[in-house]
Protein backbone atom coordinates (compact mmCIF):
# COMPACT_ATOMS: atom_id res chain seq x y z
CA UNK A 1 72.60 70.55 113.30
CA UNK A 2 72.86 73.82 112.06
CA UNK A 3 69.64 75.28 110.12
CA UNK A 4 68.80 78.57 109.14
CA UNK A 5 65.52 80.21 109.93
CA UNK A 6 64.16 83.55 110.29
CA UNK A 7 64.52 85.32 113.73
CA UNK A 8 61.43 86.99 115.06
CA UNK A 9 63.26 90.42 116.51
CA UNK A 10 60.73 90.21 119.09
CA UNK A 11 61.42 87.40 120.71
CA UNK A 12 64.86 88.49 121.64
CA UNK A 13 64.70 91.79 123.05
CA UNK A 14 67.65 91.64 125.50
CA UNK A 15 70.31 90.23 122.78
CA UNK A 16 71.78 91.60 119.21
CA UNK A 17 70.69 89.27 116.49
CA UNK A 18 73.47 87.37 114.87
CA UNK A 19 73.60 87.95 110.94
CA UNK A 20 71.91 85.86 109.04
CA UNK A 21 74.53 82.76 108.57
CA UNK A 22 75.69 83.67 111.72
CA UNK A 23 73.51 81.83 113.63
CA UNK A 24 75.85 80.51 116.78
CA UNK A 25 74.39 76.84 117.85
CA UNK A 26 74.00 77.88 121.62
CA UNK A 27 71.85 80.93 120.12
CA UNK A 28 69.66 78.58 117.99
CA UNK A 29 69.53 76.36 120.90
CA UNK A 30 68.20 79.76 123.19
CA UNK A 31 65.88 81.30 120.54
CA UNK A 32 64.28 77.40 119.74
CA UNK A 33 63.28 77.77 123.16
CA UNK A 34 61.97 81.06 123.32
CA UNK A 35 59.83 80.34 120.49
CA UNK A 36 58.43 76.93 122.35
CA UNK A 37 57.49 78.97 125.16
CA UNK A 38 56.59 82.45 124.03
CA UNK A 39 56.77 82.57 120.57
CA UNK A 40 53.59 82.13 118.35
CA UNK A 41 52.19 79.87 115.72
CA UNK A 42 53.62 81.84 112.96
CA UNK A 43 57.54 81.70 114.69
CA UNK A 44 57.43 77.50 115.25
CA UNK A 45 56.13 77.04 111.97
CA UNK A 46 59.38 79.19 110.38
CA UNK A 47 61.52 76.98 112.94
CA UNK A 48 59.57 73.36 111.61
CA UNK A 49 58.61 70.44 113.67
CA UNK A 50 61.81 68.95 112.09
CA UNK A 51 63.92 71.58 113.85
CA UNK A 52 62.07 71.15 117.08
CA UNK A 53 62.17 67.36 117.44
CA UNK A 54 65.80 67.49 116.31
CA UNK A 55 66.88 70.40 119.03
CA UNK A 56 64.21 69.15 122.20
CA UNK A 57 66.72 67.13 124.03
CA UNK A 58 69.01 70.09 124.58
CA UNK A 59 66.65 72.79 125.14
CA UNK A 60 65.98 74.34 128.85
CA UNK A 61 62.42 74.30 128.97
CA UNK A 62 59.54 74.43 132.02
CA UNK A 63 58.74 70.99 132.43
CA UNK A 64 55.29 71.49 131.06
CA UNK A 65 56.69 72.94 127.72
CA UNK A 66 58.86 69.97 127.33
CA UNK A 67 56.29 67.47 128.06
CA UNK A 68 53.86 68.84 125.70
CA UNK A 69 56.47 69.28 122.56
CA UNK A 70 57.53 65.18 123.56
CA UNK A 71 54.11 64.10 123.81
CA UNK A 72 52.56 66.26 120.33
CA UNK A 73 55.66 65.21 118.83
CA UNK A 74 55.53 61.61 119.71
CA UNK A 75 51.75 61.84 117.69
CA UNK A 76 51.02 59.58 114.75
CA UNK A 77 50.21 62.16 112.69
CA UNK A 78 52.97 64.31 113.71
CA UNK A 79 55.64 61.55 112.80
CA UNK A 80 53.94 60.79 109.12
CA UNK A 81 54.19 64.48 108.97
CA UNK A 82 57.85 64.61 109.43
CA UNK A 83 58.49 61.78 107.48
CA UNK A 84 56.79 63.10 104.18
CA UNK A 85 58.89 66.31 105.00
CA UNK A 86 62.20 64.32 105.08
CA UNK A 87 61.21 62.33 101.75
CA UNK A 88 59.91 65.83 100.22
CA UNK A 89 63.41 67.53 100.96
CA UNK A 90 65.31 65.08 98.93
């Protein structure tokens, strides 16, 4: 796992943002969860359900937050979603 997105400099006011390419997984893994549980709309949907789904198992998240993501990502809708997205990539 290792994909690039656009960091939302407010979001991480107590750290120095990496360069872009730069991106250290335990810092993808941090800011992933600071966007599940303070970012907005605008931040998950530069991350992508994809992302989310892929990095939710090794997140530290309130117990509520995880629930949530598992059960909206766990959605019909949600999954046909992702899987267009994988067959669009290709």
């Amino acid at each position: 796992m290792s994909p690039d997105f656009p960091v939302n400099p407010d979001l991480v006011w107590e750290y120095e943002i990496p360069s872009e390419g730069e991106l250290t997984e335990s810092f993808r893994r941090w800011y992933i969860g600071r966007v599940l549980t303070r970012g907005r709309a605008e931040d998950i949907r530069k991350i992508g359900l994809q992302t989310i789904s892929a990095y939710l198992p090794y997140l530290v998240l309130p117990p509520t937050v995880r629930r949530f993501w598992e059960w909206y990502l766990s959605l019909p809708e949600v999954k046909e979603q992702d899987v267009r997205s994988d067959s669009s990539a290709t």
